[in-house]
C-alpha atoms as a PDB file:
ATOM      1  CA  UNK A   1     -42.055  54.422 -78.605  1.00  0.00           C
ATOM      2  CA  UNK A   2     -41.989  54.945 -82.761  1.00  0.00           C
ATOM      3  CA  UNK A   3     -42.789  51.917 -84.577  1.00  0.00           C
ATOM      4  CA  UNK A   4     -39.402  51.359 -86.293  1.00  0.00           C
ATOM      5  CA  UNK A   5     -36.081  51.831 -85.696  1.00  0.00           C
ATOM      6  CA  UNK A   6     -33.364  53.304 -88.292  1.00  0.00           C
ATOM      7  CA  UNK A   7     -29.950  52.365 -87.582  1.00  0.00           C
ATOM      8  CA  UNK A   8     -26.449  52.019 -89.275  1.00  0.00           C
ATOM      9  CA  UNK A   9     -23.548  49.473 -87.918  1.00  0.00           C
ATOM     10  CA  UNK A  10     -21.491  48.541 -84.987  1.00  0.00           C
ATOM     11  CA  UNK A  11     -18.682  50.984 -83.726  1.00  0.00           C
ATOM     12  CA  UNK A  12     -20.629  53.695 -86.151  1.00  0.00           C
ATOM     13  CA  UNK A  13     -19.141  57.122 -88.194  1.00  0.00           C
ATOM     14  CA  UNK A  14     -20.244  60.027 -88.796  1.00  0.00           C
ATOM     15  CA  UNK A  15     -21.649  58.529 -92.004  1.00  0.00           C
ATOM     16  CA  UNK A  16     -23.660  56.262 -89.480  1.00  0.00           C
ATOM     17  CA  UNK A  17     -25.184  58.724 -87.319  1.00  0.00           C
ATOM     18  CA  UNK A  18     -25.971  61.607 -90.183  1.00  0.00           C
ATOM     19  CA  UNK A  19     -27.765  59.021 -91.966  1.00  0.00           C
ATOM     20  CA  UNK A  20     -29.842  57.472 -89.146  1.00  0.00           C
ATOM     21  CA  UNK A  21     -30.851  60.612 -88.185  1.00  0.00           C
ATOM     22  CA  UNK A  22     -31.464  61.723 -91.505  1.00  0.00           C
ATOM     23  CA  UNK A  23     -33.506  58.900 -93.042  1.00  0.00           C
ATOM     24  CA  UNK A  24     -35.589  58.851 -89.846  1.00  0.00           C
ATOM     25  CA  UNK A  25     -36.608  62.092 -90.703  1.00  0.00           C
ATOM     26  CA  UNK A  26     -36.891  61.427 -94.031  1.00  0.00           C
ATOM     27  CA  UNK A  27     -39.242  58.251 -93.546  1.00  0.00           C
ATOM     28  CA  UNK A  28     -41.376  60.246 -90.635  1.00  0.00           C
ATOM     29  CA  UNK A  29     -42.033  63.083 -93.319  1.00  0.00           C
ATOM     30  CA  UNK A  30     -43.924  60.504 -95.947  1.00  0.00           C
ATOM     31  CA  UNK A  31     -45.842  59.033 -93.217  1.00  0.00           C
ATOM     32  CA  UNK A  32     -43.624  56.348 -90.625  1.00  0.00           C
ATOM     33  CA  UNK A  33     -42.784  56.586 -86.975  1.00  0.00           C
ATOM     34  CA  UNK A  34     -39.199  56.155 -86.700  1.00  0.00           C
ATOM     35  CA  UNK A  35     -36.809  56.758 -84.456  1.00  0.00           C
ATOM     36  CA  UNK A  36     -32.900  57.570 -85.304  1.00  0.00           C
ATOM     37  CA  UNK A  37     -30.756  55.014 -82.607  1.00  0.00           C
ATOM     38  CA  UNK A  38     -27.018  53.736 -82.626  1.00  0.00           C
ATOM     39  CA  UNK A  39     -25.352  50.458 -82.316  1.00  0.00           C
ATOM     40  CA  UNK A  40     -22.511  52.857 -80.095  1.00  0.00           C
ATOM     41  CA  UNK A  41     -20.990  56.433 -78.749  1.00  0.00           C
ATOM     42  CA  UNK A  42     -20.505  58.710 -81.507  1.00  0.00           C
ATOM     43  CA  UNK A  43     -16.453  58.913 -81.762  1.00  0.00           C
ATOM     44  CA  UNK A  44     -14.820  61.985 -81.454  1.00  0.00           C
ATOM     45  CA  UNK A  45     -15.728  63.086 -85.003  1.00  0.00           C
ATOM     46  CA  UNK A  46     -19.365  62.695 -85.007  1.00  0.00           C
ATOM     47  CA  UNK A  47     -19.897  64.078 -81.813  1.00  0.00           C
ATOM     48  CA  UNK A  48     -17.949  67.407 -83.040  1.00  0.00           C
ATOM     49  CA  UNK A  49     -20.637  67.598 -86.016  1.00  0.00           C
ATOM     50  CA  UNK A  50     -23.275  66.656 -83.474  1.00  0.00           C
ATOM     51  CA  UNK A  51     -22.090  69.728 -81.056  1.00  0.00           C
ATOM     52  CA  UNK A  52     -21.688  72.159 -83.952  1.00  0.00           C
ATOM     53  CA  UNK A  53     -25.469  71.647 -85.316  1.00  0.00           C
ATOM     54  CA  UNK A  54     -26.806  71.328 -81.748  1.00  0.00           C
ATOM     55  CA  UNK A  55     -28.023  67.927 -82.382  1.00  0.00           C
ATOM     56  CA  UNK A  56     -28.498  65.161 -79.078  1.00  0.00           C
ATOM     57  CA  UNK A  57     -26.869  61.560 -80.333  1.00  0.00           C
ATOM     58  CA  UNK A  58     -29.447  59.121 -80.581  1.00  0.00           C
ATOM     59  CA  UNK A  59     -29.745  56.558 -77.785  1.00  0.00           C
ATOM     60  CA  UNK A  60     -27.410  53.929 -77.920  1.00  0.00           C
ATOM     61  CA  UNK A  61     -29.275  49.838 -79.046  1.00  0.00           C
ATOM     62  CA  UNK A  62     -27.379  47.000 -79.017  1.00  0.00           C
ATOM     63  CA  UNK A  63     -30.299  44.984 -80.190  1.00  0.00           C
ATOM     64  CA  UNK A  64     -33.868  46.563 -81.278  1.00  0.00           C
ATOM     65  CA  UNK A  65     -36.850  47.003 -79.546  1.00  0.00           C
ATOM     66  CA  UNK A  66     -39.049  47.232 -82.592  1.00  0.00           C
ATOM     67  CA  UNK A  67     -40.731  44.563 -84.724  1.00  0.00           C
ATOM     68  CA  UNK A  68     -39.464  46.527 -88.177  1.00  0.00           C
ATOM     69  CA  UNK A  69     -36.455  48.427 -88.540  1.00  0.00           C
ATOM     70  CA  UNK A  70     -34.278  50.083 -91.347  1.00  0.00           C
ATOM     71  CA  UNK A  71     -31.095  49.446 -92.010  1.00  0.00           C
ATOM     72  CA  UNK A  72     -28.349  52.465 -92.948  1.00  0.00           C
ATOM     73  CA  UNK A  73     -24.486  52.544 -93.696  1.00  0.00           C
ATOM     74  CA  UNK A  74     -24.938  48.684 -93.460  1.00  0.00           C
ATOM     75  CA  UNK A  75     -26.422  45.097 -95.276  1.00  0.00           C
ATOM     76  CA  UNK A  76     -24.834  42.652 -93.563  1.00  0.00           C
ATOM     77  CA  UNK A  77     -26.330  40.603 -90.354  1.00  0.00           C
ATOM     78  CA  UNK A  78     -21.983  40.766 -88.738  1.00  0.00           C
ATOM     79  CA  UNK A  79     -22.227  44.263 -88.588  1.00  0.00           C
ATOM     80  CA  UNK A  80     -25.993  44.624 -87.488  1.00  0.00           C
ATOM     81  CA  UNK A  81     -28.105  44.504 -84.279  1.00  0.00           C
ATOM     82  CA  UNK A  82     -27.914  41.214 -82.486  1.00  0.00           C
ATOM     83  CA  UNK A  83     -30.848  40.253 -82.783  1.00  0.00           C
ATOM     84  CA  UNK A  84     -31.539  40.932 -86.472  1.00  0.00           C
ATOM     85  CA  UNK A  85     -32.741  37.510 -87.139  1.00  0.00           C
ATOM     86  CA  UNK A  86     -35.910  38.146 -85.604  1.00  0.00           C
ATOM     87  CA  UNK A  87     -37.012  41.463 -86.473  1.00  0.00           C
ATOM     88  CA  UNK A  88     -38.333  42.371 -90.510  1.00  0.00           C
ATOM     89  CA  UNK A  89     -35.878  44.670 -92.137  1.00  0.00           C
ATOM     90  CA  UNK A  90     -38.291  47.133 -94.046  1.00  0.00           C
ATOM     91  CA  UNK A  91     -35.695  49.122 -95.670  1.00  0.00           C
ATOM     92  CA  UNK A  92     -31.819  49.538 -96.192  1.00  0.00           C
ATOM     93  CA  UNK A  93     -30.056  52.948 -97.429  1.00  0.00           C
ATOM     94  CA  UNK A  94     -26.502  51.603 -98.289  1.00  0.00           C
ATOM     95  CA  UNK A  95     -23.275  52.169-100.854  1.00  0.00           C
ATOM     96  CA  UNK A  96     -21.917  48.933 -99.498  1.00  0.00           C
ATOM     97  CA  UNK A  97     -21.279  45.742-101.711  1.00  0.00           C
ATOM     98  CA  UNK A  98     -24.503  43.612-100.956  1.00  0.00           C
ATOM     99  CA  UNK A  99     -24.409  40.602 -98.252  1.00  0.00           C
ATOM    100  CA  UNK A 100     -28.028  40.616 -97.666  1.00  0.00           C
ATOM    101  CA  UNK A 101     -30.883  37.819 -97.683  1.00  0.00           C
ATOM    102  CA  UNK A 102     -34.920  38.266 -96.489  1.00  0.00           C
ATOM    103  CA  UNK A 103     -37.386  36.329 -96.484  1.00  0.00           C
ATOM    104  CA  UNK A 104     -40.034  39.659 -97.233  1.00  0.00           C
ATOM    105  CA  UNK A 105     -40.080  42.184 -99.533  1.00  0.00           C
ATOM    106  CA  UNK A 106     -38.634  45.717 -99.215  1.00  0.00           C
ATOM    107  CA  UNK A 107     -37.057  49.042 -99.865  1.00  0.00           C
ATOM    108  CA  UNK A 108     -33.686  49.313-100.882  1.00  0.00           C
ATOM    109  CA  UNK A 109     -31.974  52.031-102.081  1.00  0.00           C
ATOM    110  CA  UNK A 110     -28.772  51.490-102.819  1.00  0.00           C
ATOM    111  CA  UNK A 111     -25.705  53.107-104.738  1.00  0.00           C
ATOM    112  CA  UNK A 112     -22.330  53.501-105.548  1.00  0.00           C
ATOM    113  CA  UNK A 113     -21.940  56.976-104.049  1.00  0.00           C
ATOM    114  CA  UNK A 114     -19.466  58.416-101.324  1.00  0.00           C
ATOM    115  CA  UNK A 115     -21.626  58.344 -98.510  1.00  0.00           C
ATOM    116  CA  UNK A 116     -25.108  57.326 -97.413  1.00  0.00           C
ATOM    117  CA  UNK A 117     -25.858  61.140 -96.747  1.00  0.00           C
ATOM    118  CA  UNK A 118     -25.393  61.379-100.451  1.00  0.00           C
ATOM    119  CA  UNK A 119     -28.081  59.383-101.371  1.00  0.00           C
ATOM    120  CA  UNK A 120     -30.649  60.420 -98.810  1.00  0.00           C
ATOM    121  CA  UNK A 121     -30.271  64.193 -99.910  1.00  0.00           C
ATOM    122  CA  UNK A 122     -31.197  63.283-103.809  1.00  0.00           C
ATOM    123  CA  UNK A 123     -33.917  61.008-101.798  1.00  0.00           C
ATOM    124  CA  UNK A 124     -35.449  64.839 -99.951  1.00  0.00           C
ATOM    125  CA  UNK A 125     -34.606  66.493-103.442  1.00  0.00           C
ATOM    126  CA  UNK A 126     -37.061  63.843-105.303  1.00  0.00           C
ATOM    127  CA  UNK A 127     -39.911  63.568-102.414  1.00  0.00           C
ATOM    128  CA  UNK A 128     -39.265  68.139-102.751  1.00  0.00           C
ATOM    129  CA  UNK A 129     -38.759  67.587 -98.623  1.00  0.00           C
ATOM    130  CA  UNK A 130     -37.204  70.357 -97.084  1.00  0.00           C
ATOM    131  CA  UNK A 131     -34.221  69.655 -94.830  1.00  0.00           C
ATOM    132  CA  UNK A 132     -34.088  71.362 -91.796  1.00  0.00           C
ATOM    133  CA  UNK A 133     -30.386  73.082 -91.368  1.00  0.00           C
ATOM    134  CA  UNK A 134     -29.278  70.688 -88.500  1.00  0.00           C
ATOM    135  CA  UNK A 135     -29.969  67.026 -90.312  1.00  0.00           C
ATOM    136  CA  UNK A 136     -28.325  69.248 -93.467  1.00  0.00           C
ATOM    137  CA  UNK A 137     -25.233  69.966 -91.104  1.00  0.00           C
ATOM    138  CA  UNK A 138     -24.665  66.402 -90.073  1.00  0.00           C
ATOM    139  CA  UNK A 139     -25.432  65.179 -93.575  1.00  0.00           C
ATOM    140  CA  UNK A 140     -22.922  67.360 -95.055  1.00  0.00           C
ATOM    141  CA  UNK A 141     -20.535  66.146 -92.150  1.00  0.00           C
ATOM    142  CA  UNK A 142     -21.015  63.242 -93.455  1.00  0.00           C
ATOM    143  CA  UNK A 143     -20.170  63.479 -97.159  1.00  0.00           C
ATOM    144  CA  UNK A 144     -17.318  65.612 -96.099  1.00  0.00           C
ATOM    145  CA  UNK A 145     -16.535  62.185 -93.384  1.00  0.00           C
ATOM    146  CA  UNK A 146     -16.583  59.469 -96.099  1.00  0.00           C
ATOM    147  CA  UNK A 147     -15.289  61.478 -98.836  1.00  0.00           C
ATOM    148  CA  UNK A 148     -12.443  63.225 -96.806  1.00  0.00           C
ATOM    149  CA  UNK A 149     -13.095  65.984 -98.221  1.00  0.00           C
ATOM    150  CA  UNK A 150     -14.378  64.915-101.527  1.00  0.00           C
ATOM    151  CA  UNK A 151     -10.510  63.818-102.204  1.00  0.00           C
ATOM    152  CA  UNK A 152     -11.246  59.833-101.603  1.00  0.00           C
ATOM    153  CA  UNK A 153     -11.390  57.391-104.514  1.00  0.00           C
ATOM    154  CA  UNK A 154     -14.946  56.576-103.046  1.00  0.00           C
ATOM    155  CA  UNK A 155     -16.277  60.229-103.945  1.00  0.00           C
ATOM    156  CA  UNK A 156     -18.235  60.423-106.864  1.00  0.00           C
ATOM    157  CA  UNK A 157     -19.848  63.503-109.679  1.00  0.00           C
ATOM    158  CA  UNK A 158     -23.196  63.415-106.863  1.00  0.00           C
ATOM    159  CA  UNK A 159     -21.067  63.860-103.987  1.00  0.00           C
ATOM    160  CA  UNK A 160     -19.837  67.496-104.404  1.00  0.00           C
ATOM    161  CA  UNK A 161     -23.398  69.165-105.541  1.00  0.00           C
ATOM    162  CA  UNK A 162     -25.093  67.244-102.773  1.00  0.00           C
ATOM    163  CA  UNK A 163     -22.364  69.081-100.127  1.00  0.00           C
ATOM    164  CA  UNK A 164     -22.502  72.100-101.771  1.00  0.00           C
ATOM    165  CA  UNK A 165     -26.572  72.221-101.227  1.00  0.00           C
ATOM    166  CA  UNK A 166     -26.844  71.061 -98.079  1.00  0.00           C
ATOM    167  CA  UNK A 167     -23.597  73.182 -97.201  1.00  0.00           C
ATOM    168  CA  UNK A 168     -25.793  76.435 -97.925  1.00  0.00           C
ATOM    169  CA  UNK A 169     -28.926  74.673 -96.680  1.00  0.00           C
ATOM    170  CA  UNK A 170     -26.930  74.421 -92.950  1.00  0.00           C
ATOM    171  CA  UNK A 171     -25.225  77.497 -93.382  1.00  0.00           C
ATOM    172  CA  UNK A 172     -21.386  76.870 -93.551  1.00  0.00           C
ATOM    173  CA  UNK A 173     -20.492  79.602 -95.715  1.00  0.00           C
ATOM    174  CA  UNK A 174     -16.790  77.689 -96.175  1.00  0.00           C
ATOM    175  CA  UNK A 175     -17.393  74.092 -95.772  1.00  0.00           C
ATOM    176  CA  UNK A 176     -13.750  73.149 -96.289  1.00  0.00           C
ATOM    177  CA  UNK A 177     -12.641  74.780 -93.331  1.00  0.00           C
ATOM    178  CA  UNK A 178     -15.571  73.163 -91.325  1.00  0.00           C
ATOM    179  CA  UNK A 179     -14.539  69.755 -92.456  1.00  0.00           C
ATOM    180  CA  UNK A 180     -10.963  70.247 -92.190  1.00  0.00           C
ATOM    181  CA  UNK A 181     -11.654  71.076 -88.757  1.00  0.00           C
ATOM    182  CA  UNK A 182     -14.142  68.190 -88.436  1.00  0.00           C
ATOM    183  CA  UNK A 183     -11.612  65.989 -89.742  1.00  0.00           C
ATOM    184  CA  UNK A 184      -8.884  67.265 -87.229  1.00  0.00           C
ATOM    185  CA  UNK A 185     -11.535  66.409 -84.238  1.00  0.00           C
ATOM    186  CA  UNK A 186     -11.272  62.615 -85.560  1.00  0.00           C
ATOM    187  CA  UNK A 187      -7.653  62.834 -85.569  1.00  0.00           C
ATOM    188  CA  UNK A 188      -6.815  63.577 -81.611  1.00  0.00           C
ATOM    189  CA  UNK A 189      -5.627  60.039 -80.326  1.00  0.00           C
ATOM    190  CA  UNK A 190      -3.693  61.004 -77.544  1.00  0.00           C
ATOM    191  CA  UNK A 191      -6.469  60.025 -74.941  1.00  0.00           C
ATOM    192  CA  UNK A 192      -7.876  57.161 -76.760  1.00  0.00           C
ATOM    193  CA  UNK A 193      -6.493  53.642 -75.380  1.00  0.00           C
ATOM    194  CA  UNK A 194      -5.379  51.481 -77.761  1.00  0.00           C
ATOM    195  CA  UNK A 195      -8.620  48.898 -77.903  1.00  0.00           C
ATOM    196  CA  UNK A 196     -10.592  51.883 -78.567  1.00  0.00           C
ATOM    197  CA  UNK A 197      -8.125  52.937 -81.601  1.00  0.00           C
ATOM    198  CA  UNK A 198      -8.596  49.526 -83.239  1.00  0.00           C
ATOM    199  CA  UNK A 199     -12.308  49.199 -82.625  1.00  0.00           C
ATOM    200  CA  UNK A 200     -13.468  52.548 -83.198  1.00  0.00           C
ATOM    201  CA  UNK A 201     -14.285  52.311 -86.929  1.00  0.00           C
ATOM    202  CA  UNK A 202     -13.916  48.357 -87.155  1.00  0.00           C
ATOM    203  CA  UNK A 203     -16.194  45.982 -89.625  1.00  0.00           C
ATOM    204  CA  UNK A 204     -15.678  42.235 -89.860  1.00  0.00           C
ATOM    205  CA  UNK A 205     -15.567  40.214 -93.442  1.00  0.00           C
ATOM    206  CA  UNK A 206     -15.578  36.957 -94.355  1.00  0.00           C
ATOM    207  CA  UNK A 207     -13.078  36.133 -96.806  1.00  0.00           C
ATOM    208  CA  UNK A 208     -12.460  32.917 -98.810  1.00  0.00           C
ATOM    209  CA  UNK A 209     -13.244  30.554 -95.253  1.00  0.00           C
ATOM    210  CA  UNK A 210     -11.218  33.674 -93.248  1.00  0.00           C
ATOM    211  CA  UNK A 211     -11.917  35.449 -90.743  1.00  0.00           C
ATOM    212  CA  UNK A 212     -11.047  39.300 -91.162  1.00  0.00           C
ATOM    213  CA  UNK A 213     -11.621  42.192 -88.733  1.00  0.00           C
ATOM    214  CA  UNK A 214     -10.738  45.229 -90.674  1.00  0.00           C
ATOM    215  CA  UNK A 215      -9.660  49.042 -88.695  1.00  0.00           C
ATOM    216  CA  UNK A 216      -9.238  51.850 -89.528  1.00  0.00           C
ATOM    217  CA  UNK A 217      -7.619  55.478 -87.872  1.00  0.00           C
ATOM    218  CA  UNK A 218      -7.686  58.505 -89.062  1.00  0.00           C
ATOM    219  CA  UNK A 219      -4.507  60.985 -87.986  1.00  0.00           C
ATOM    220  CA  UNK A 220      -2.682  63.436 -89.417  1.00  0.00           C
ATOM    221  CA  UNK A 221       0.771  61.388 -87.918  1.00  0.00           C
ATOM    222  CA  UNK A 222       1.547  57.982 -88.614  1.00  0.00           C
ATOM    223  CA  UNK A 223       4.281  57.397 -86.512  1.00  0.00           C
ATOM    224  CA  UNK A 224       2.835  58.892 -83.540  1.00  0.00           C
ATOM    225  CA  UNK A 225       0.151  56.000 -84.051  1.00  0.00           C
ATOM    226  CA  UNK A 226       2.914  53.586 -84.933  1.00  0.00           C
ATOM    227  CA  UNK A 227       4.667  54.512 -81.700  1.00  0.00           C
ATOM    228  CA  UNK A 228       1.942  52.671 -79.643  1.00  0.00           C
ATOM    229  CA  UNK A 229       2.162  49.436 -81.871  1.00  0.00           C
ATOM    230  CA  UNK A 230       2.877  47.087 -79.148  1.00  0.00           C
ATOM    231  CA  UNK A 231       0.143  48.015 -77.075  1.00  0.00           C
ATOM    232  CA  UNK A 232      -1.967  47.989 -80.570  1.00  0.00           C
ATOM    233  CA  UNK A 233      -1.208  44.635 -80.986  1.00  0.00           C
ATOM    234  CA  UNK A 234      -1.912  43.367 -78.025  1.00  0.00           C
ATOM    235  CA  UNK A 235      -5.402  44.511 -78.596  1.00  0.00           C
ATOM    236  CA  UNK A 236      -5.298  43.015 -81.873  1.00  0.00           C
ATOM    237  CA  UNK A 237      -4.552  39.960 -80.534  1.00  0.00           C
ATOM    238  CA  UNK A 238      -7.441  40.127 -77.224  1.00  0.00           C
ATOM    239  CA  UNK A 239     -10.033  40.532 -80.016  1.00  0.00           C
ATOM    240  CA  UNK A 240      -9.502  37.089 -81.101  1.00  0.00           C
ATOM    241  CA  UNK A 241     -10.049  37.415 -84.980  1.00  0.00           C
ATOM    242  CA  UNK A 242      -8.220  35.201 -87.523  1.00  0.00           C
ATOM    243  CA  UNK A 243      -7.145  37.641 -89.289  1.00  0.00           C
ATOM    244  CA  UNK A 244      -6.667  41.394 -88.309  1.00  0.00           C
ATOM    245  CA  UNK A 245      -5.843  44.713 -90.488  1.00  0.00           C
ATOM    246  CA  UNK A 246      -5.423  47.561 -88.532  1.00  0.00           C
ATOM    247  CA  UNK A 247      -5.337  50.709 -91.130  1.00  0.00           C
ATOM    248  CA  UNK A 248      -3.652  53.880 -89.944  1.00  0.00           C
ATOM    249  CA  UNK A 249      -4.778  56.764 -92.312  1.00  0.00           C
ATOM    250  CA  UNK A 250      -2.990  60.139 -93.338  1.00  0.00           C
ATOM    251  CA  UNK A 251      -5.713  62.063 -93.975  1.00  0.00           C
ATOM    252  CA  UNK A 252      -3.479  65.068 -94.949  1.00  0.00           C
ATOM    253  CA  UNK A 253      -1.332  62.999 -97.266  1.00  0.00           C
ATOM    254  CA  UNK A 254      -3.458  60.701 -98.349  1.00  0.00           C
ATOM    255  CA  UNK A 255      -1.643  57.422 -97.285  1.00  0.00           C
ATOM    256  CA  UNK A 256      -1.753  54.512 -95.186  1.00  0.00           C
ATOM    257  CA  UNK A 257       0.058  52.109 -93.385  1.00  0.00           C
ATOM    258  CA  UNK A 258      -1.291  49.139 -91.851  1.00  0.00           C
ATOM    259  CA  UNK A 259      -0.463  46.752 -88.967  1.00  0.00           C
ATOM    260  CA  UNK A 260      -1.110  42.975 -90.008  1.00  0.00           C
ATOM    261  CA  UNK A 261      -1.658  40.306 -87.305  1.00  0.00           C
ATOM    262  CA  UNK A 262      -2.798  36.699 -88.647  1.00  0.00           C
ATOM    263  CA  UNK A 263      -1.423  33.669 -90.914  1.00  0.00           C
ATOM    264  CA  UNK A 264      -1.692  34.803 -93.631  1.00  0.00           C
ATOM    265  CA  UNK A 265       1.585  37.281 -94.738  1.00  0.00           C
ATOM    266  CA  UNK A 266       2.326  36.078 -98.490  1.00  0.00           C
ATOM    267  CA  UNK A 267      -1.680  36.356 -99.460  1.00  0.00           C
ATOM    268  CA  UNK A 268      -1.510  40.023 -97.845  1.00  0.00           C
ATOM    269  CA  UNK A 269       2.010  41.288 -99.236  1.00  0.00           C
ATOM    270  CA  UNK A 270       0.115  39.890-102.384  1.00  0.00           C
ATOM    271  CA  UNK A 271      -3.015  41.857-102.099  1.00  0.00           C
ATOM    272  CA  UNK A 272      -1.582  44.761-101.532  1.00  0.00           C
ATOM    273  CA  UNK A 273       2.049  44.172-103.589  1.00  0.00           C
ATOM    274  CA  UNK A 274       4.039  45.181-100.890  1.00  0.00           C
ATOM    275  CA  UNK A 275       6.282  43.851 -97.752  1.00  0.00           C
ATOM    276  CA  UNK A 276       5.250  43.385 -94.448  1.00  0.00           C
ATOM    277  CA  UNK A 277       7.926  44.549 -91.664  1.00  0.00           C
ATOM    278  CA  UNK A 278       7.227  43.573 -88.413  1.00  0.00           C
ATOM    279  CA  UNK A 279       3.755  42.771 -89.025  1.00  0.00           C
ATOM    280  CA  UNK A 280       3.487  46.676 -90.809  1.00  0.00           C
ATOM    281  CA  UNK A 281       2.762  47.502 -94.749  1.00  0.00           C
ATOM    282  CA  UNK A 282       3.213  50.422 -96.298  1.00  0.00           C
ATOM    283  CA  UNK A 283       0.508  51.383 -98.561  1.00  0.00           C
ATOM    284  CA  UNK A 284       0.974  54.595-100.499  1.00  0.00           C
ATOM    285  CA  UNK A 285      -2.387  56.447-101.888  1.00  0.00           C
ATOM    286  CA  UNK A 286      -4.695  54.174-100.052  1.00  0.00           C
ATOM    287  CA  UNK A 287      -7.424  56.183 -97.946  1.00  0.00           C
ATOM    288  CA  UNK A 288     -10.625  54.186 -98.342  1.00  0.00           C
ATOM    289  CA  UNK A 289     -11.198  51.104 -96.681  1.00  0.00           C
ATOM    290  CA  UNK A 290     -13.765  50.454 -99.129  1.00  0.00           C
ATOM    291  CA  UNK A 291     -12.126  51.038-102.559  1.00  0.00           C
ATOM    292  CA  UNK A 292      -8.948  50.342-101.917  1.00  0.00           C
ATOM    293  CA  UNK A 293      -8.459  48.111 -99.003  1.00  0.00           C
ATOM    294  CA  UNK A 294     -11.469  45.499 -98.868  1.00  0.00           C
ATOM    295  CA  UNK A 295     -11.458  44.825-102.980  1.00  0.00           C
ATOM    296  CA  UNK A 296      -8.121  43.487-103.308  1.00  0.00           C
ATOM    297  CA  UNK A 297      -8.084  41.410-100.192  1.00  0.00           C
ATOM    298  CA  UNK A 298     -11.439  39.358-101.365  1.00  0.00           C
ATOM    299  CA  UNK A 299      -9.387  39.206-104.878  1.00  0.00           C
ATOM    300  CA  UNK A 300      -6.745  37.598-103.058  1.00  0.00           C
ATOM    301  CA  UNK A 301      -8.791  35.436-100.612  1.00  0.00           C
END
């Protein structure tokens, strides 16, 4: 068994996986034993970048087995292993805003970028570590994942070179038809149920004393996905969370609408300067969770 375990969050992306896998490998080059594990099942997504570049998901953890671990995709102890508490976190890769306290020292490499992927390829390009073509497949997955294509208000002037490199590195000779493709795989609802549509890329927030789960789907349809909102709301409402925004994503458009479930209506038609109708708000342009979704709700709470 390796000595540390590198991870990302709950419910996990293809952002999640990439960079596990990735900053293991990474970390085992300049001298670690890691291992690459997952705080769930790849979603339909990942597991089509996984299955194109021939690479096994990593075993599944809801708490580690390790005394040390590194953290990926993630800072904050909601969104982490269980038992987090008592293990020492000996590194984090992240572009999240920071929630993080230790009690030791360590590694953090953090920045603003469009994925995590991003940052651990200028992290091989500095240590002049080659990256073997499958970790460069998922990691470009994974740009091409959190970016959507690089067309995301998240993606940044390092996002496209680093996709472009490890693009060539992996071999996709026309990485926009990959990722439209990979996008696609995300997309295909039809035999997800509905608990697994909210929770499959789900983080939780605290907000000004409230409690927020935040979703979010991918599709190339919202109405097909607003078709089921009944049975989407009654999983909303078997989670139990406070507050609940379920974001349903046109990844060809490039606009969202959102299903609302909580107390709280004025402070979200607020945020987001719009009207809630039955418990759905439209919001045109928005695409990242991140940028566009979380910011204005902490403004407001």
């Amino acid at each position: 068994m390796a000595n540390t375990l590198v991870f990302g969050h709950k419910n996990p992306d293809t952002d999640t996986i990439a960079s596990a896998i990735a900053a293991s490998y990474f970390l085992n080059q300049i001298g670690n034993d890691t291992e690459a594990v997952a705080q769930g099942e790849p979603n339909a997504e990942t597991q089509f970048a996984l299955d194109y570049f021939k690479v096994a998901a990593p075993r599944v953890i809801s708490s580690a087995d390790t005394e040390t671990v590194v953290l990926v995709d993630h800072n904050e102890a909601a969104q982490s292993v269980d038992n987090l508490a008592d293990v020492t976190v000996e590194g984090i890769y992240d572009h999240h805003k920071f929630a993080f306290t230790n009690a030791t020292p360590l590694y953090i490499t953090a920045k603003p970028w469009g994925s995590v992927a991003t940052i651990l390829y200028y992290e091989f390009k500095q240590a002049n570590i080659e990256i073997p073509s499958d970790v460069a497949g998922l990691m470009a997955s994974a740009i091409i994942s959190d970016t959507l294509l690089l067309k995301s208000p998240t993606t940044t002037t390092y996002d496209q070179p680093a996709l472009e490199a490890l693009a060539k590195i992996a071999g996709l000779t026309n990485y926009e038809a990959y990722g439209l493709d990979l996008l696609k795989a995300g997309t295909d609802l039809s035999s997800r149920s509905d608990k697994e549509l909210i929770d499959g890329d789900a983080k939780s927030f605290e907000m000004g004393g409230h409690q927020f789960r935040i979703g979010q789907v991918n599709t190339v349809d919202i109405d097909d996905v607003l078709a089921r909102q009944s049975g989407i709301e009654a999983a909303m409402v078997a989670e139990g969370y406070e507050d609940f925004l379920f974001v349903i994503t046109d990844i060809l458009n490039s606009n969202s609408k959102a299903i609302y479930l909580g107390d709280a209506n004025q402070a979200i038609e607020s945020a987001f300067n719009a009207t809630l109708t039955n418990h759905v708000i439209d919001l045109p342009g928005v695409v990242s969770r991140k940028k566009q979704v979380v910011p204005p709700l902490e403004n407001q709470f």
